[in-house]
Protein backbone atom coordinates (compact mmCIF):
# COMPACT_ATOMS: atom_id res chain seq x y z
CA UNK A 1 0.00 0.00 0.00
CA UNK A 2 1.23 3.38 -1.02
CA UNK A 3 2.01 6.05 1.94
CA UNK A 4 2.66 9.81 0.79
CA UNK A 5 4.76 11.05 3.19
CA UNK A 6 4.58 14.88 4.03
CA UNK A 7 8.74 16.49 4.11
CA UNK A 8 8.99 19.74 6.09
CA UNK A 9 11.60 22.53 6.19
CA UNK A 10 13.91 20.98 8.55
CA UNK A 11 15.82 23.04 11.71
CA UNK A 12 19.09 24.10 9.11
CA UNK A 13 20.93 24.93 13.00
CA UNK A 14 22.63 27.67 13.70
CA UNK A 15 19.51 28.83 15.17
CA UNK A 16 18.04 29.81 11.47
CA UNK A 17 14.06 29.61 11.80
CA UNK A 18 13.13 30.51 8.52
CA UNK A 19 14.58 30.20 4.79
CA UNK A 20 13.78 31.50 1.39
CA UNK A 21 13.09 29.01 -1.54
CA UNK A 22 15.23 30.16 -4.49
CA UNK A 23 15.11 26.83 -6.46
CA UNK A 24 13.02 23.48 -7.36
CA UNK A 25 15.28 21.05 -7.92
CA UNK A 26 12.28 18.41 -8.70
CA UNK A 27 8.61 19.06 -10.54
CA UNK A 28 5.71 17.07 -9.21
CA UNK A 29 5.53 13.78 -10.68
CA UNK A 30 9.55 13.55 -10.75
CA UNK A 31 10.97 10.28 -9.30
CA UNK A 32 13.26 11.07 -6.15
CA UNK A 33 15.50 9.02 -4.44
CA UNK A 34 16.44 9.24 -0.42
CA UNK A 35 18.67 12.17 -0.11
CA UNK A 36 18.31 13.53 -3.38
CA UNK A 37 18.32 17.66 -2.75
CA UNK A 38 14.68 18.49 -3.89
CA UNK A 39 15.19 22.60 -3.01
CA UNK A 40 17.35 24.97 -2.97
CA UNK A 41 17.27 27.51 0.23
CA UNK A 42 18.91 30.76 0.88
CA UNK A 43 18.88 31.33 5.23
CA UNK A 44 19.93 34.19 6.76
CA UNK A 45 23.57 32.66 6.54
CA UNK A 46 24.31 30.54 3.27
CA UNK A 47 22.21 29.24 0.37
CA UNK A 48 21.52 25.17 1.15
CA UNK A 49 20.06 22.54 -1.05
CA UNK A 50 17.44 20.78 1.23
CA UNK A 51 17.76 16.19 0.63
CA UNK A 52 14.65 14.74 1.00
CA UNK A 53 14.46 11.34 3.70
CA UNK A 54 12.63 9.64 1.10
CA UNK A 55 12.06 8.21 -1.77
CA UNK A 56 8.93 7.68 -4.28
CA UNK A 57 7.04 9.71 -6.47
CA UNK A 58 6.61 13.79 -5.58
CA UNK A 59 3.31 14.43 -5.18
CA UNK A 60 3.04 18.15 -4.47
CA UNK A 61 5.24 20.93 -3.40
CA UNK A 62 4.40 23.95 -1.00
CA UNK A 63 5.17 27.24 -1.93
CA UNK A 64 6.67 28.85 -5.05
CA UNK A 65 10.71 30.21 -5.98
CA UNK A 66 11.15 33.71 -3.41
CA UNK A 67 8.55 32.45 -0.97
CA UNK A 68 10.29 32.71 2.99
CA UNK A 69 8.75 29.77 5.18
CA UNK A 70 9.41 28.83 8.54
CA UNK A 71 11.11 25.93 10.04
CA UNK A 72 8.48 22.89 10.07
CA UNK A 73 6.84 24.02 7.14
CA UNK A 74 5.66 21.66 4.56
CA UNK A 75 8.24 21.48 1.60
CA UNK A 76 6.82 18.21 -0.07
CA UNK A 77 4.70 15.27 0.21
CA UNK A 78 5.91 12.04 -1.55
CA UNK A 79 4.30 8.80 -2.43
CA UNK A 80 6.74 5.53 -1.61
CA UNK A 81 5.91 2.44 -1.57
CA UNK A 82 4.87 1.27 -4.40
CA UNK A 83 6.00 1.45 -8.60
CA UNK A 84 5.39 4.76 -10.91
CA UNK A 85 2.33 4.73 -12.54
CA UNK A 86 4.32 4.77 -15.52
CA UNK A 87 5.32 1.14 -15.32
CA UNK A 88 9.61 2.54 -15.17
CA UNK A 89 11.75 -0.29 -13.69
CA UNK A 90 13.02 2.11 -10.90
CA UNK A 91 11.60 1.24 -7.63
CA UNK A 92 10.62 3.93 -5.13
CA UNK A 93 12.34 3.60 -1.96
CA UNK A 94 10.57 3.27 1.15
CA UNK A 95 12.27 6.15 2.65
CA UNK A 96 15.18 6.36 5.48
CA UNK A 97 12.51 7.93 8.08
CA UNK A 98 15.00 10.35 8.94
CA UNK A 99 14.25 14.24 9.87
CA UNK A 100 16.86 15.41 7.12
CA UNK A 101 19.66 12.72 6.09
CA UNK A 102 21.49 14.54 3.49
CA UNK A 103 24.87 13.39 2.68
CA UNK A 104 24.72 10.38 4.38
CA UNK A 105 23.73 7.42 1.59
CA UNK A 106 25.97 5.27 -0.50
CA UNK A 107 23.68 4.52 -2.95
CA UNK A 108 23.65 6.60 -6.18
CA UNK A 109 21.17 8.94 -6.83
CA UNK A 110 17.51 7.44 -8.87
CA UNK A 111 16.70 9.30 -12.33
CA UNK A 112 14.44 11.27 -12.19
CA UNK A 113 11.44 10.83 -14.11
CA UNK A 114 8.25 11.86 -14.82
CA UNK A 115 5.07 10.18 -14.03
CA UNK A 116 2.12 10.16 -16.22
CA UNK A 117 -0.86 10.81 -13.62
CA UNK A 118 -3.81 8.88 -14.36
CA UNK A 119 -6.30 11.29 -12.94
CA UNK A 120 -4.92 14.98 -12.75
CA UNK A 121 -6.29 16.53 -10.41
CA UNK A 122 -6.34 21.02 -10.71
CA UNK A 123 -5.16 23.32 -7.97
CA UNK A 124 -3.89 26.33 -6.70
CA UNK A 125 -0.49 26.84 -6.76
CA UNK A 126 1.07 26.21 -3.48
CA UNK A 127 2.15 29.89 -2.72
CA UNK A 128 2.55 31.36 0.55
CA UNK A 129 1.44 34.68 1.84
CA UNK A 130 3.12 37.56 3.73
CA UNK A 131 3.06 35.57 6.71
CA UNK A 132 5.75 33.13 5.17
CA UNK A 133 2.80 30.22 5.82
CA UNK A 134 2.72 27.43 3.16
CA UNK A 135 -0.76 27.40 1.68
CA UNK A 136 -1.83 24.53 -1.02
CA UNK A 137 0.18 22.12 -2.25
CA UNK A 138 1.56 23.48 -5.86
CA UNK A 139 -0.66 20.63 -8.77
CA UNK A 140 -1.08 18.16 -6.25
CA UNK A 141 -2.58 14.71 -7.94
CA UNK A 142 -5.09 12.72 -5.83
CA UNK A 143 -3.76 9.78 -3.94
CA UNK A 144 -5.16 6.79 -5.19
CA UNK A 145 -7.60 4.74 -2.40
CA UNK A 146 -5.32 2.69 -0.77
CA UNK A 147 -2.55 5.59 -0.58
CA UNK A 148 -2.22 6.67 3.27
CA UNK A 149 -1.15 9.90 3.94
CA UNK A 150 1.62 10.07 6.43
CA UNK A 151 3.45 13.04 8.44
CA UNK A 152 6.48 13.28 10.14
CA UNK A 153 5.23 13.03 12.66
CA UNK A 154 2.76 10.38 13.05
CA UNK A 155 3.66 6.84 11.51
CA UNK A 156 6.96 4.56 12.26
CA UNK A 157 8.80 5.68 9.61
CA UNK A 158 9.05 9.00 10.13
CA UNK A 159 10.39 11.06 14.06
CA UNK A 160 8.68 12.56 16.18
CA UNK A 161 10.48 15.01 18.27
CA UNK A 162 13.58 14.00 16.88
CA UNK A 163 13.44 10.01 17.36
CA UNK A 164 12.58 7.41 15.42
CA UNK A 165 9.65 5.34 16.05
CA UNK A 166 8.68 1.58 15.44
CA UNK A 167 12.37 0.95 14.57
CA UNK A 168 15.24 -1.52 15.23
CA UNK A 169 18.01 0.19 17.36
CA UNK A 170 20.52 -0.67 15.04
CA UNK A 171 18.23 0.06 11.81
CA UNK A 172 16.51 3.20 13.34
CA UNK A 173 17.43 6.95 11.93
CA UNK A 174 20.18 8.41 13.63
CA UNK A 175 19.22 11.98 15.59
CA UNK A 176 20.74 14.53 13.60
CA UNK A 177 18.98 17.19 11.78
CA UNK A 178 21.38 19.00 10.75
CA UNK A 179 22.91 18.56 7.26
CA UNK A 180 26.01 20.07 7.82
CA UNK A 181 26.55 18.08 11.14
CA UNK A 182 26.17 14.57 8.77
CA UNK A 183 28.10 16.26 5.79
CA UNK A 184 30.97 17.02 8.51
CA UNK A 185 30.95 13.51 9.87
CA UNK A 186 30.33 12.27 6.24
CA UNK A 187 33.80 13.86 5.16
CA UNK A 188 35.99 12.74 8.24
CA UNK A 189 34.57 9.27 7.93
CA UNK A 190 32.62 9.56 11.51
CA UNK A 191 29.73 6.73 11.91
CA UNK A 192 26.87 8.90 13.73
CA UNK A 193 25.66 6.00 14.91
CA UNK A 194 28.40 5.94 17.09
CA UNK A 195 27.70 9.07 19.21
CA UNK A 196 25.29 10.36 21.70
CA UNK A 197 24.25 13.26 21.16
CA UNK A 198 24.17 16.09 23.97
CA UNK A 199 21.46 18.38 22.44
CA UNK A 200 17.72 17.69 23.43
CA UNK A 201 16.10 14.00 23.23
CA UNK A 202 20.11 12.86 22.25
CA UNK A 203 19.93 15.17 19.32
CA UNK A 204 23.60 15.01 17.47
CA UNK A 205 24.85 18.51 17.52
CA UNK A 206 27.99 19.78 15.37
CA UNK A 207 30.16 20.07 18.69
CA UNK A 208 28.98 16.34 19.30
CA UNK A 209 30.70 15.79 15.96
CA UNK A 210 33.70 18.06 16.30
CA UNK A 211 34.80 16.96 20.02
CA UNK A 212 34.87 13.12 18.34
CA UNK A 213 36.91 14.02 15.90
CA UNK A 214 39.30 15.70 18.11
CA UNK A 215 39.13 12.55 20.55
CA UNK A 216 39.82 10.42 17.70
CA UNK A 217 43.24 12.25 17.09
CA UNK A 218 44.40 13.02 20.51
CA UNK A 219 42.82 9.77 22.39
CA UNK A 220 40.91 11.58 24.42
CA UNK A 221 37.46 10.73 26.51
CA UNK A 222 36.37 13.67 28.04
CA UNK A 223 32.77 15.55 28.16
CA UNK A 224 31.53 16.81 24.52
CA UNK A 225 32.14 19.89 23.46
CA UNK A 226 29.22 21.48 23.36
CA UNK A 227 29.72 21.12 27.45
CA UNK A 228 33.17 23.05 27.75
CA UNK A 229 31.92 25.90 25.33
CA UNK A 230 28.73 26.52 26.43
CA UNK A 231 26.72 28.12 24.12
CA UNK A 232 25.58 31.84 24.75
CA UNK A 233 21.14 31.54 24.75
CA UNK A 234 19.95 33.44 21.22
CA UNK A 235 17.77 35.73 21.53
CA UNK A 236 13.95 35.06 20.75
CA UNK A 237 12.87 34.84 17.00
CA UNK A 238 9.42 36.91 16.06
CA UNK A 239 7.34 34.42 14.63
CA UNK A 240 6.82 34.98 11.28
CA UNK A 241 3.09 35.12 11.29
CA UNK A 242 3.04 38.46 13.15
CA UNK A 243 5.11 40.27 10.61
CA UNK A 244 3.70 42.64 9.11
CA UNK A 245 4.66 45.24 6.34
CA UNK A 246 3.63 49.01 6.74
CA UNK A 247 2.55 50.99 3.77
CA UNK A 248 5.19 53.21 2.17
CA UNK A 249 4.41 56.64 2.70
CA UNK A 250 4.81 59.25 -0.31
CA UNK A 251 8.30 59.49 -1.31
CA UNK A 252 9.67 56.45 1.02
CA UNK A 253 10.97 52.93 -0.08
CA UNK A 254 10.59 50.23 2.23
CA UNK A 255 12.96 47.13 2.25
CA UNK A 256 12.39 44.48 4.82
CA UNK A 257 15.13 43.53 7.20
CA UNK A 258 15.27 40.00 6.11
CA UNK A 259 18.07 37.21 4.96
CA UNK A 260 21.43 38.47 5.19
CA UNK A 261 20.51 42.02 6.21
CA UNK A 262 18.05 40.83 8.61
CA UNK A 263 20.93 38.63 10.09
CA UNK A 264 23.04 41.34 10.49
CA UNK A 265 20.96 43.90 12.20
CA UNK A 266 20.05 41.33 14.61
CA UNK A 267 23.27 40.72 15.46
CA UNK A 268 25.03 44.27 15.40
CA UNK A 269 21.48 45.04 17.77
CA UNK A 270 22.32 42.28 20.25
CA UNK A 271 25.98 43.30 20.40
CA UNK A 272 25.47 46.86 21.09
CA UNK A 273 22.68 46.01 24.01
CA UNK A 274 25.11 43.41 25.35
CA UNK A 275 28.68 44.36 25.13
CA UNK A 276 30.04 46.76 26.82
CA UNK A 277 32.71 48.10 24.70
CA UNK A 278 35.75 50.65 24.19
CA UNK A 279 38.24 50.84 21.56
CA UNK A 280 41.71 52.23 21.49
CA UNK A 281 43.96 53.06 18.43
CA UNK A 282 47.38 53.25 16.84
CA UNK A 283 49.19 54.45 14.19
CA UNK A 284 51.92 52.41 12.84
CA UNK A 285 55.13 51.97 9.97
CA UNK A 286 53.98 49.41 7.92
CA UNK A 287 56.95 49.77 5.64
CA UNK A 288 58.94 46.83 6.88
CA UNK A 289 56.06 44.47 6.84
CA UNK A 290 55.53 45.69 3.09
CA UNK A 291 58.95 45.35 2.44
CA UNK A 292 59.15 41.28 4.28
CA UNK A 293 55.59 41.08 1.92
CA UNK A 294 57.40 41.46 -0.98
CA UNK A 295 60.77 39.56 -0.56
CA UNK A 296 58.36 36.79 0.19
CA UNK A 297 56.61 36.72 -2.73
CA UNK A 298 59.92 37.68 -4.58
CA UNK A 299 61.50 34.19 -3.28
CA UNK A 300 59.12 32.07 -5.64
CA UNK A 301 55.85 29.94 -4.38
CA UNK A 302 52.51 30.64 -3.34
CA UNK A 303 52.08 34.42 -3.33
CA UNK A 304 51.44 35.66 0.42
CA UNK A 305 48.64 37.78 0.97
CA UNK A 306 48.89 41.15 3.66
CA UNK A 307 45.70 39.68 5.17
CA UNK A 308 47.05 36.43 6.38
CA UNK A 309 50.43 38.32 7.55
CA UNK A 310 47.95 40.50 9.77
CA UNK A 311 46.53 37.37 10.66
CA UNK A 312 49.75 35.74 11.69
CA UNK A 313 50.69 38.46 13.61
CA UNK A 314 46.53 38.39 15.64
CA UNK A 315 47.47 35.07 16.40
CA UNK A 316 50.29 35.64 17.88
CA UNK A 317 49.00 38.67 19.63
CA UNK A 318 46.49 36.13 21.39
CA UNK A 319 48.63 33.34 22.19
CA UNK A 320 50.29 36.20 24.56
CA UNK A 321 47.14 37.95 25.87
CA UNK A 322 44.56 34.50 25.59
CA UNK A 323 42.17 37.16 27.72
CA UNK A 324 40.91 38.42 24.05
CA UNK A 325 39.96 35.65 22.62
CA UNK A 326 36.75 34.71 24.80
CA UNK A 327 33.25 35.05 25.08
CA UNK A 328 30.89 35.94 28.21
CA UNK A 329 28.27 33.32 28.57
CA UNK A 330 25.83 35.57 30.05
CA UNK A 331 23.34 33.05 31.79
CA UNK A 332 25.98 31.40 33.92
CA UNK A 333 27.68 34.72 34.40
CA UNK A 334 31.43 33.38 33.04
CA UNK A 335 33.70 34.12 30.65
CA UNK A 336 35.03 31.67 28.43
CA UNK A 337 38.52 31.47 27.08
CA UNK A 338 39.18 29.42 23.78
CA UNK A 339 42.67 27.61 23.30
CA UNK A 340 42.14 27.68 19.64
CA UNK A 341 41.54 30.83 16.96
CA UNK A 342 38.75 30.51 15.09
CA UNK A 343 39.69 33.62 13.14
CA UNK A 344 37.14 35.82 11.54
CA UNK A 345 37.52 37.91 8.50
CA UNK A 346 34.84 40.65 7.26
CA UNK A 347 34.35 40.71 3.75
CA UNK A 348 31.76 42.90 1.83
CA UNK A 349 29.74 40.65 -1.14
CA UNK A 350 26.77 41.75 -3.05
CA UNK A 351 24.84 39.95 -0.92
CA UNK A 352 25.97 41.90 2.00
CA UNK A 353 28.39 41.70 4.87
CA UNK A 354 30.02 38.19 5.67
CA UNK A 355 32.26 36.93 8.37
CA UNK A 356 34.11 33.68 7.28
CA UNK A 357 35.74 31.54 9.66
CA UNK A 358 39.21 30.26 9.44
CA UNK A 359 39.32 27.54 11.54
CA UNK A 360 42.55 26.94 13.51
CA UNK A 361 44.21 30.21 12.15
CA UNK A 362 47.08 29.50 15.35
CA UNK A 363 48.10 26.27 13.65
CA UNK A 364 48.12 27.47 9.87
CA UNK A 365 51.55 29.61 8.38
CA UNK A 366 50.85 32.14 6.05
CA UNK A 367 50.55 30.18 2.75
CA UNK A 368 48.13 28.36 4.28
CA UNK A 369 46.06 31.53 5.58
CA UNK A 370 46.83 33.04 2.55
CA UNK A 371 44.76 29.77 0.90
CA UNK A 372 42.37 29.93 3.30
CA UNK A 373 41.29 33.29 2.54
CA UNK A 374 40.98 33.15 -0.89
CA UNK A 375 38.59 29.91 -0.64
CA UNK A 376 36.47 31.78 1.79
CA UNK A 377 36.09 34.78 0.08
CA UNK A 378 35.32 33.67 -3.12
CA UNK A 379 32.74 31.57 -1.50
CA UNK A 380 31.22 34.55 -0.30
CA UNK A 381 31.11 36.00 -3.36
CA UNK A 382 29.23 33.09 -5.01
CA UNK A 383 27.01 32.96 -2.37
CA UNK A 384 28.40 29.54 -1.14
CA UNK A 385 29.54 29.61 2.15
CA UNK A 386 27.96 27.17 4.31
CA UNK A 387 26.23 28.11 7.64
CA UNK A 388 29.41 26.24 10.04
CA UNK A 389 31.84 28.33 7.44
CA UNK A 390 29.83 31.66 9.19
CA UNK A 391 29.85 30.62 12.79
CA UNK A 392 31.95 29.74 15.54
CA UNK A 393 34.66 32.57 15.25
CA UNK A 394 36.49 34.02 18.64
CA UNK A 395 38.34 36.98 17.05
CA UNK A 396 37.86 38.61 13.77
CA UNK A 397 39.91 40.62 11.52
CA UNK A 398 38.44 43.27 10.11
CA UNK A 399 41.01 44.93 7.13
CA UNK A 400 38.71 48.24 6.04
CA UNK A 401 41.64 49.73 4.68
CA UNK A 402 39.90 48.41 1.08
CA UNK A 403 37.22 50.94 1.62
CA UNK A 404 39.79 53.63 1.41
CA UNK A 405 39.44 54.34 5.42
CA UNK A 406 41.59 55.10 7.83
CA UNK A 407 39.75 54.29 11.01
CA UNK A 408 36.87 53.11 12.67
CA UNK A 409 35.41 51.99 15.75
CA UNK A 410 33.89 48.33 14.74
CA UNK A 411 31.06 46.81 16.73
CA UNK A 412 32.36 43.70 17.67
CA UNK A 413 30.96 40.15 15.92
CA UNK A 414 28.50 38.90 18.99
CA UNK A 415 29.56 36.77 20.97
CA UNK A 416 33.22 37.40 20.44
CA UNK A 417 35.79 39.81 22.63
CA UNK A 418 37.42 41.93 20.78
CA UNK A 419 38.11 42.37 16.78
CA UNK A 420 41.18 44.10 15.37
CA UNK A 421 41.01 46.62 12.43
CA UNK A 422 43.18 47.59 10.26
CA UNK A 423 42.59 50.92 7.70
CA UNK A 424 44.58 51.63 4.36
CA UNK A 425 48.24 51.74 4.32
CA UNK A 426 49.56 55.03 2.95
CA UNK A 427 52.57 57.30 2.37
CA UNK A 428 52.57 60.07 5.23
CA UNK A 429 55.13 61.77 7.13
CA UNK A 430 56.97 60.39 9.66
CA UNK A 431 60.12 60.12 11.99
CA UNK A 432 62.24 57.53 11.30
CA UNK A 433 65.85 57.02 12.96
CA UNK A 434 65.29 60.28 14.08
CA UNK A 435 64.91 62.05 10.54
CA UNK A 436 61.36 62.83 8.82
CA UNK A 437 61.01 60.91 6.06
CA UNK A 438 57.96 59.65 4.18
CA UNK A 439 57.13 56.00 5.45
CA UNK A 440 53.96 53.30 4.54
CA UNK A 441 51.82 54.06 7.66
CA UNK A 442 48.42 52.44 8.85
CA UNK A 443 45.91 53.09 11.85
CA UNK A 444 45.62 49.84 14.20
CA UNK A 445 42.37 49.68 16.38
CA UNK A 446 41.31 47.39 18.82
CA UNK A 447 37.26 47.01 19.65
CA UNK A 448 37.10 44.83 22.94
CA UNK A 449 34.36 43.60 25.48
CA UNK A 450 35.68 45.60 28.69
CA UNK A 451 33.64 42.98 30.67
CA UNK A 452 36.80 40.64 29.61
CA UNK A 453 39.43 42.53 30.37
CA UNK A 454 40.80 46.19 31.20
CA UNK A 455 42.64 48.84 29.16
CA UNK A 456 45.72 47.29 30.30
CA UNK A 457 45.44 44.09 28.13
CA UNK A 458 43.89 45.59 25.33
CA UNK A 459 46.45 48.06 25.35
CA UNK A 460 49.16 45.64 25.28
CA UNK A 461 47.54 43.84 22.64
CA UNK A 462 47.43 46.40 20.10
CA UNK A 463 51.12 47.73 21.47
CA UNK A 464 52.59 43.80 20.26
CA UNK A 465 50.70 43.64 17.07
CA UNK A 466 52.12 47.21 16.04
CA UNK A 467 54.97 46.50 16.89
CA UNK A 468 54.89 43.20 14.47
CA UNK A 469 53.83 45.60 11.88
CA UNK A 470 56.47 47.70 12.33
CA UNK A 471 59.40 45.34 13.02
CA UNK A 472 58.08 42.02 11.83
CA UNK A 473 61.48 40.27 12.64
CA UNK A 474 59.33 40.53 16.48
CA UNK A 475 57.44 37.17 15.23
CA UNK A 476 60.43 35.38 14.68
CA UNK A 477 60.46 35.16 18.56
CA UNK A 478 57.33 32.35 18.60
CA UNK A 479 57.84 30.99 15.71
């Protein structure tokens, strides 16, 4: 007996509770097979394509290209169980019963194919309204008479709440939702089956992931990760349905705060009402650092970027004042220190302001930075950057000097410390060896949470890293 099975917008993490359709991937009628991306979604973070847990026959799809629908929405309903109507040799799967799989099957995605429907059936478009709800399903065909109709949440194979239901132990679904967390495990070779998960009902969250991976290579046993860094509480989401757009008066263009934008304002909000910060400045000689730049590059190889030689020298900077590269976890009233740099870089794409991630920068040299960078931000520019490639920085870099600035006073990437910035590098006057002469010089300024630390540290922070700048032979000390 056929079941159509009803596929909603899955959590995406990161605390995302909406996401924009920007691309079918399927038409109703098309033949899917379990994990086959069915949508493409742009959240407030990255543009994802969306697998589907199972496999059959699409039988209708909610909402149209540029609607924005919220987390638990209905995305698709699919018929399994049972052969086309079209008489193809491909057999629909039964389905994994998973929330979202994604990335997680060996088996080679089915062709697609279109099914003759019997009995066409007319309706509405599935389109949704300002609200962001899903209305009807988009030329839905009538299940046949012995077709069931089945939910996530209500038969065995699909979860409710998160676990699986009328399922073997070792042939159940594994708790994850997230497709990054099973694309991270998927790429390290990590069975999720393997883990228990420290989020709510066991749910497998990315720390659960990363802290195995880091026991696998250092032999360790201790808590999960997501325990030693806890996580700072987000702030409460408006539910979409009570949004509401006010006319534009005469003369006025209105552009909701939504996707990247909306991201950001929520963020730069937070971290002015929570952060109590102060910033403090320098002027430095950048000529030697120029001058190392170049001999560098001059010397063959990779060509080495000024960003990851500013980066070099942050990392540096931290591994002698750690104090900066923290967080305050507000509801247990404690600051956090991290002994790694997740390093942060701000970079300006046309779909707005981005922070990529670096991950490790304190174990990479500058080719690899230099590498690093250039992946990151031509991700960024293409729109590709996945959610964990935006998240989980401790100190960012912030080089505005490409604007053609000199200074600024940053608001700092909640729920970081402190972020560096660094404005353009130009010819000006200056005393050198006790003689004016005209040198490269840039302004150095340092945006920190003074809940962290006092002027002291911060001031001895930006003193080091100037003093890299200026005399970059200084490095050679921890190298």
């Amino acid at each position: 007996m056929a079941q159509v099975l009803e596929f909603k917008l899955p959590d995406l993490g990161e605390g995302l509770t909406e996401a924009e359709i920007v691309r079918w991937l399927v038409e109703v009628g098309d033949v899917v097979a379990i994990d086959q991306p069915v949508v493409e979604v742009e959240t407030a973070k990255a543009m994802v394509e969306v697998p589907c847990p199972y496999g059959g026959v699409v039988t209708a799809r909610f909402g149209e290209e540029g609607t924005e629908l919220p987390v638990g929405a209905p995305l698709i309903t699919v018929a399994v169980g049972e052969r086309p109507a079209s008489g193809a040799d491909d057999t629909a799967s039964e389905g994994s019963g998973n929330v979202l799989v994604g990335y997680g099957t060996s088996e080679a995605p089915a062709r697609r194919r279109r099914v003759r429907q019997e009995r066409p059936v007319s309706g509405a478009s599935a389109t949704a309204g300002p609200t962001g709800a899903a209305a009807a399903p988009e030329h839905a065909p009538a299940a046949g008479p012995a077709a069931a109709v089945t939910t996530q949440a209500g038969e065995p194979t699909a979860r409710v709440n998160g676990r699986a239901t009328g399922l073997g132990a070792d042939d159940g679904p594994v708790p994850v939702i997230s497709p990054l967390v099973r694309r991270l495990a998927r790429q390290n070779g990590l069975d999720l089956r393997e883990l228990t998960g420290s989020g709510p009902d066991g749910l497998i969250l990315r720390a659960d992931v990363e802290y195995a991976l880091r026991a696998a290579g250092q032999g360790a046993t201790e808590a999960p990760a997501a325990e030693q860094h806890p996580r700072v509480p987000q702030a409460p989401a408006q539910d979409l349905a009570s949004r509401s757009s006010a006319p534009a008066a005469p003369g006025e263009i209105r552009t909701p705060l939504k996707g990247i934008r909306g991201a950001v304002a929520d963020k730069l909000a937070r971290s002015r009402r929570e952060i109590p910060d102060a910033t403090c400045w320098v002027d430095a000689d950048a000529t030697e650092l120029m001058r190392a730049r170049t001999a560098m590059n001059a010397a063959g190889g990779p060509k080495i970027s000024l960003l990851a030689l500013l980066a070099r020298i942050c990392t540096a900077a931290l591994a002698r004042f750690p104090e900066l590269n923290s967080m305050v976890d507000t509801e247990a009233r404690e600051i956090v220190r991290f002994d790694h740099v997740h390093l942060g870089f701000a970079a300006q794409t046309d779909r707005g302001l981005v922070v990529p991630v670096v991950r490790d920068a304190h174990a990479r040299d500058a080719e690899s930075l230099t590498a690093e960078f250039a992946r990151l931000t031509e991700a960024g520019r293409t729109g590709t950057l996945t959610p964990g490639e935006l998240t989980g920085g401790t100190f960012t870099l912030n080089n505005y000097g490409v604007f053609g600035v000199d200074g600024s006073t940053p608001i700092i990437n909640h729920p970081e410390a402190a972020m560096l910035g660094v404005g353009r590098i130009v010819p000006k006057p200056w005393v050198h060896e006790g003689e004016l002469a005209v040198r490269q010089v840039v302004q150095l300024s340092l945006t920190f949470d003074h809940r962290v630390c006092d002027g002291g540290v911060a001031g001895g922070f930006l003193r080091y890293v100037a003093d890299c700048v200026e005399q970059p032979a200084v490095l050679l000390r921890t190298l």
